[in-house]
C-alpha atoms as a PDB file:
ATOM      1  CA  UNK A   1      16.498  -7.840   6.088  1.00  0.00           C
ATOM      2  CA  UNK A   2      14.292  -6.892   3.238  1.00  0.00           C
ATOM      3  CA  UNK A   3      10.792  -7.914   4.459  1.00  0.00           C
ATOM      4  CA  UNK A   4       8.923  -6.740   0.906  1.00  0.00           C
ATOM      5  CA  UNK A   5      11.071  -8.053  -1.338  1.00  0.00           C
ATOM      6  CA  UNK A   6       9.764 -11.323  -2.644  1.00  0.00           C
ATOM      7  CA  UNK A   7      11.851 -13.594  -5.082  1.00  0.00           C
ATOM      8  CA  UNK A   8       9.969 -15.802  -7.745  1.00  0.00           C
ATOM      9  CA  UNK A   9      11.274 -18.280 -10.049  1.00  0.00           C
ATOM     10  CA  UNK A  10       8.783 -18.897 -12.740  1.00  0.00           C
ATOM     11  CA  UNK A  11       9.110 -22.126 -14.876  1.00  0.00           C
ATOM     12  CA  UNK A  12       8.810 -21.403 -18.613  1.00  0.00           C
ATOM     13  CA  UNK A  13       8.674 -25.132 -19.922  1.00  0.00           C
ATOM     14  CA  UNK A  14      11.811 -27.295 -21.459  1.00  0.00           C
ATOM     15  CA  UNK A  15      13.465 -27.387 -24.953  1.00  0.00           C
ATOM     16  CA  UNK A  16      15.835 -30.328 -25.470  1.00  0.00           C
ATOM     17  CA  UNK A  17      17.453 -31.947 -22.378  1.00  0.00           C
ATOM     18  CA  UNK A  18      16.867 -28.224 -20.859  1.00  0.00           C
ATOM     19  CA  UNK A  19      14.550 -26.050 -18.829  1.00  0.00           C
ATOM     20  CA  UNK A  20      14.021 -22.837 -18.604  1.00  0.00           C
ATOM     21  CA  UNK A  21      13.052 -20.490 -15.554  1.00  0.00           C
ATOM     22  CA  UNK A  22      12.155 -16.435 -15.057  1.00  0.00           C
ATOM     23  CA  UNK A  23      13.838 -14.732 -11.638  1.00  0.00           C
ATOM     24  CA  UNK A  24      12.540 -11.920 -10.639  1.00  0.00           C
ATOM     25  CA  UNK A  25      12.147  -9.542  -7.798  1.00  0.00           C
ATOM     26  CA  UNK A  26       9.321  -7.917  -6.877  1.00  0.00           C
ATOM     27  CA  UNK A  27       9.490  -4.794  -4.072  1.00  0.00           C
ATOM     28  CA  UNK A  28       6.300  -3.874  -2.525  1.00  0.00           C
ATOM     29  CA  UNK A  29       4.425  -5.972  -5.466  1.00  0.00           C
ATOM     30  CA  UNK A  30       6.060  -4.022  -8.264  1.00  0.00           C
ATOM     31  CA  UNK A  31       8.458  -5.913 -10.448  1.00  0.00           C
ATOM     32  CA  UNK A  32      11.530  -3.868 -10.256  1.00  0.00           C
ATOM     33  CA  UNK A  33      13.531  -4.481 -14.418  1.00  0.00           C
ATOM     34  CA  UNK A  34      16.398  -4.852 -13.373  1.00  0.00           C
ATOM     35  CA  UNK A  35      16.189  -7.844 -11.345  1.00  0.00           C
ATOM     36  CA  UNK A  36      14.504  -9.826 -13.750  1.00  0.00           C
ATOM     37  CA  UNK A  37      16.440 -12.811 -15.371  1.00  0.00           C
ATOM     38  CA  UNK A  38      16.422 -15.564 -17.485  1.00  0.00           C
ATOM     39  CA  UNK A  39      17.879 -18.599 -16.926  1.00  0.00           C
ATOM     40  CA  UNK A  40      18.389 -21.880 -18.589  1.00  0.00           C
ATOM     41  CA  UNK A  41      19.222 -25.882 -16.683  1.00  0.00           C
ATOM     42  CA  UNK A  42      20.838 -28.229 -18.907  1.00  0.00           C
ATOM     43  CA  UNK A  43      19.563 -31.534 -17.290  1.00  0.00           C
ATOM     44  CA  UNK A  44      21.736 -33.836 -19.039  1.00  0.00           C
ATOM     45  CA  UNK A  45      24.529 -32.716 -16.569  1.00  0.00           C
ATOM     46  CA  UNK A  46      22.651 -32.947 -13.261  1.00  0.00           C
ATOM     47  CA  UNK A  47      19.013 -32.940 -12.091  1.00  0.00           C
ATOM     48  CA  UNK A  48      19.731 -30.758  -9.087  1.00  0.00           C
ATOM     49  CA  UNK A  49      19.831 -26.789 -10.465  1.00  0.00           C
ATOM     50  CA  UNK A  50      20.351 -24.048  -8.321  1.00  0.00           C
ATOM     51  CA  UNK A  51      20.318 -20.211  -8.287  1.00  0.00           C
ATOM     52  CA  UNK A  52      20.842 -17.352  -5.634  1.00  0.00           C
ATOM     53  CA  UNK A  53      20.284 -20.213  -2.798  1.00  0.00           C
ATOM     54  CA  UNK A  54      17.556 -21.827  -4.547  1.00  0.00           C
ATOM     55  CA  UNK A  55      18.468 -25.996  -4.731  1.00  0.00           C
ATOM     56  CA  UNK A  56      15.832 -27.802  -6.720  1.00  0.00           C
ATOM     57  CA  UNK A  57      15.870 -31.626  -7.577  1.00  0.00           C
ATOM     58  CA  UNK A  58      14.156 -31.993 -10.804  1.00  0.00           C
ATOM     59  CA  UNK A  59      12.132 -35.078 -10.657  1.00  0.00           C
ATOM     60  CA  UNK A  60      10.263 -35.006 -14.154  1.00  0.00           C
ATOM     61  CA  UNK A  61       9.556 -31.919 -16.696  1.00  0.00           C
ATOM     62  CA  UNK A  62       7.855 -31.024 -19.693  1.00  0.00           C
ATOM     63  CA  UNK A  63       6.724 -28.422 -21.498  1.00  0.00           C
ATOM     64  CA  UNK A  64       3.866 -28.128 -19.961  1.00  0.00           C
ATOM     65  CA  UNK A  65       4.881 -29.114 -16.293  1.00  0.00           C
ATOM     66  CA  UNK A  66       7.219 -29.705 -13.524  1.00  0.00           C
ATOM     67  CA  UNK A  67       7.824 -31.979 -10.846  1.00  0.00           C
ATOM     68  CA  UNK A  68      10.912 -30.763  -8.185  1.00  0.00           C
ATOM     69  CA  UNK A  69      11.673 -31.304  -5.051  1.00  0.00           C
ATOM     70  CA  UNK A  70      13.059 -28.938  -2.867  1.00  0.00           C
ATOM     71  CA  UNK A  71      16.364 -29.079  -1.118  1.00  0.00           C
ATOM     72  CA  UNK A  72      17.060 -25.143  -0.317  1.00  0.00           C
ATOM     73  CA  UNK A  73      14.823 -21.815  -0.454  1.00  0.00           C
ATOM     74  CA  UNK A  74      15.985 -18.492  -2.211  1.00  0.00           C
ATOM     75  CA  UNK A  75      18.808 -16.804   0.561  1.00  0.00           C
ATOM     76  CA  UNK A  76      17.865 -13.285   1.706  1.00  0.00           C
END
């Protein structure tokens, strides 16, 4: 229904037990403020995170890297 909007999620490294991730939307290539996001996984309750659709199984992750699998893309 919106064929330029394209939906990252940009992983910003761990602290503690956690990671970290940036959402954002970008409209025709421009990153639109107001849909940008923060947002923070506290592993020691699950591996499996999820946001706006997004289902990601968190197989290892540093600070440096990630390693996910993935169970469910971002829902338009």
């Amino acid at each position: 229904t919106k064929p330029n909007l394209q939906q990252e999620l940009i992983y910003n490294g761990k602290v503690g037990n956690s990671v970290k991730f940036l959402y954002r939307e970008l409209s025709k290539n421009i990153m639109r403020d107001a849909f940008s996001q923060d947002i923070q996984y506290d592993l020691s309750v699950g591996n499996e995170i999820g946001f706006k659709g997004v289902r990601l199984q968190i197989v290892e992750a540093t600070n440096r890297k990630i390693v996910y699998e993935v169970n469910s893309h971002f829902i338009q």
